[in-house]
C-alpha atoms as a PDB file:
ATOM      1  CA  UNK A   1       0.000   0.000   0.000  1.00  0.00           C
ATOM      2  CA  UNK A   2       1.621   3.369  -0.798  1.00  0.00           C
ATOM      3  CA  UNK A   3       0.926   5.485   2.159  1.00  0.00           C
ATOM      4  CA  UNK A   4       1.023   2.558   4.860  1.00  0.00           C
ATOM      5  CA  UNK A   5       1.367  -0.782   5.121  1.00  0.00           C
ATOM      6  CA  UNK A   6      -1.507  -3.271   6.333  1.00  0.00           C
ATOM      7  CA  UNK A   7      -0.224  -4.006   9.633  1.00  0.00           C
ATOM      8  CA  UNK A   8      -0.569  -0.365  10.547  1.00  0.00           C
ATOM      9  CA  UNK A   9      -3.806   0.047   9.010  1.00  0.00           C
ATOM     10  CA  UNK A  10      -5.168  -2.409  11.158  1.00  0.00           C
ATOM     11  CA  UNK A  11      -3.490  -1.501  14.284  1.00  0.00           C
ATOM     12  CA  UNK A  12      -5.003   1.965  13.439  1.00  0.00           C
ATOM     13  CA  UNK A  13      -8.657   0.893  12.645  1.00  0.00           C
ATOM     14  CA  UNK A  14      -8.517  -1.462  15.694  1.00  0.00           C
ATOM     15  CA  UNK A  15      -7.795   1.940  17.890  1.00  0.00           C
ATOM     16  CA  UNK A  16     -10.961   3.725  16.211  1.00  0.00           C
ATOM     17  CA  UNK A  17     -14.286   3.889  18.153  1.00  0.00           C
ATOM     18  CA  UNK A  18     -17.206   1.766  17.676  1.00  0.00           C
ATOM     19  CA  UNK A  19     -18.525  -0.233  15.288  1.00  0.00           C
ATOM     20  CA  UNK A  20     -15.560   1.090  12.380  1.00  0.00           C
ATOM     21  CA  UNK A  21     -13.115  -0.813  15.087  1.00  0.00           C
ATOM     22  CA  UNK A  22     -14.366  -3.467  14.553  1.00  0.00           C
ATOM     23  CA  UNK A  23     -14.676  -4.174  10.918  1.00  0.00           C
ATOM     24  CA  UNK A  24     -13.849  -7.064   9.546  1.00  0.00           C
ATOM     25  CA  UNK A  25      -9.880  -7.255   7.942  1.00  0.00           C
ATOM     26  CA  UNK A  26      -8.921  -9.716   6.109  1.00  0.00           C
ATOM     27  CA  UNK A  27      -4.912  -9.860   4.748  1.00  0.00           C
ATOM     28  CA  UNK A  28      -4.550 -10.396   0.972  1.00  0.00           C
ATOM     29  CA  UNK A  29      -0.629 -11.007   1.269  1.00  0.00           C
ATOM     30  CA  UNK A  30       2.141 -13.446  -0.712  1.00  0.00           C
ATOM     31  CA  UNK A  31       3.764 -12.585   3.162  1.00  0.00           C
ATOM     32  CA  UNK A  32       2.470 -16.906   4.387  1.00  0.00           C
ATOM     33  CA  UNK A  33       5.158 -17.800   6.751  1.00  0.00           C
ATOM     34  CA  UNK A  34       3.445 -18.761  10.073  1.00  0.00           C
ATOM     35  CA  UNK A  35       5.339 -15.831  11.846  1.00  0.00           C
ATOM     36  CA  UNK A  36       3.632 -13.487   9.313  1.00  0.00           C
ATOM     37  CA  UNK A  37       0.578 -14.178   9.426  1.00  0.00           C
ATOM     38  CA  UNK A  38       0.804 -14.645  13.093  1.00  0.00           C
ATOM     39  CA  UNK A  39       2.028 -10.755  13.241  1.00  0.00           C
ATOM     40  CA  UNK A  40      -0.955 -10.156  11.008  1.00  0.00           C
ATOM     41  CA  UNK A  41      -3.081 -11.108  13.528  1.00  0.00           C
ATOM     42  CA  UNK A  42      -1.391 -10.013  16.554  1.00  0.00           C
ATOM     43  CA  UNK A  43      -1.977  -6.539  14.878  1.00  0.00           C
ATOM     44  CA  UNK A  44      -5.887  -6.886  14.525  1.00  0.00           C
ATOM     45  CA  UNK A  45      -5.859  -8.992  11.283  1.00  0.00           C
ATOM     46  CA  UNK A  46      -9.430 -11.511  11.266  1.00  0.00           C
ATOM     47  CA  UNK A  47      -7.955 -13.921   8.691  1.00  0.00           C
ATOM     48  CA  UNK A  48      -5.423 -14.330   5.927  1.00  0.00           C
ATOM     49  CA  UNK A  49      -5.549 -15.541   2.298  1.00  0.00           C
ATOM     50  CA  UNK A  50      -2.197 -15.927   1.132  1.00  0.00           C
ATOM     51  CA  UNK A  51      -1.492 -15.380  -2.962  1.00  0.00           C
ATOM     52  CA  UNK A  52      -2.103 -16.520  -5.477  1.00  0.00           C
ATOM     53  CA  UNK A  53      -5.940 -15.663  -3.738  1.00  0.00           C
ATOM     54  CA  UNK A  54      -8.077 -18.569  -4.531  1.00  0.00           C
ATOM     55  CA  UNK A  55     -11.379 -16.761  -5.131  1.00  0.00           C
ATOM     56  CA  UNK A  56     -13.440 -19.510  -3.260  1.00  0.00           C
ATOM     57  CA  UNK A  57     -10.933 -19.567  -0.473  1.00  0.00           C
ATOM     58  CA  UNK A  58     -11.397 -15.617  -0.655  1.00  0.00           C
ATOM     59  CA  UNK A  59     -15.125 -15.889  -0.624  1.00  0.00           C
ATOM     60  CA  UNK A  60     -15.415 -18.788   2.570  1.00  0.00           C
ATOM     61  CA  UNK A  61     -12.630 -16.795   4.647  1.00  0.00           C
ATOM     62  CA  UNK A  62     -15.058 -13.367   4.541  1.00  0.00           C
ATOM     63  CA  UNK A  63     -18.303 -14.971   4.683  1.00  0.00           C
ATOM     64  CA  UNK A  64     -16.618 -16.802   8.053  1.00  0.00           C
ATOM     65  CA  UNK A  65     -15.997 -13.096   8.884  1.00  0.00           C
ATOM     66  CA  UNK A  66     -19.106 -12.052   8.815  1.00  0.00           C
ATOM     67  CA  UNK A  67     -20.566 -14.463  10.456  1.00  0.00           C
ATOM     68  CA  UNK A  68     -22.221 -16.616   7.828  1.00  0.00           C
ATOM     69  CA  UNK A  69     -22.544 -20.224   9.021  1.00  0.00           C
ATOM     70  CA  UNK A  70     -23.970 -21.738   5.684  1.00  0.00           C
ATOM     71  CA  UNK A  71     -22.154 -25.219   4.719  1.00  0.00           C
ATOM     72  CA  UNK A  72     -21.539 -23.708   1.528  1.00  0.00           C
ATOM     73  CA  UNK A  73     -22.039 -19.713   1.429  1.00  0.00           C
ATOM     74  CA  UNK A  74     -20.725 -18.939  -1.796  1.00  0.00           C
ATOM     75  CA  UNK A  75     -21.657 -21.216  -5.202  1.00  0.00           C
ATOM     76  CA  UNK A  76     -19.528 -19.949  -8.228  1.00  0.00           C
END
């Protein structure tokens, strides 16, 4: 991202008050190594879906999100 990076977009939306704090952010990163996406969510991160995204993988990892508890949410 050109003006900041993920990790301190999150840790700056998870400060906000309200509701915006607690929106929903899900990484979109080639960064997979378990410490990474561990620091992803240490930071606020919900989930992670590593690259190459996998558009149903995309798709099931924000509809878990958001609380959708269908057996299959999302039919292509």
């Amino acid at each position: 991202m050109p003006i900041m990076g993920g990790l301190e977009a999150t840790r700056r939306i998870r400060r906000l008050d309200g509701e915006t704090a607690r929106v929903p952010i899900v990484a979109l990163s080639a960064n997979v190594l378990p410490e990474q996406v561990a620091e992803g969510r240490e930071a606020g991160m919900d989930a992670h879906v590593g690259k190459p995204i996998n558009p149903r993988e995309l798709l099931t990892t924000i509809a878990a999100c958001v609380g959708v508890t269908n057996d299959d949410p999302i039919s292509f």
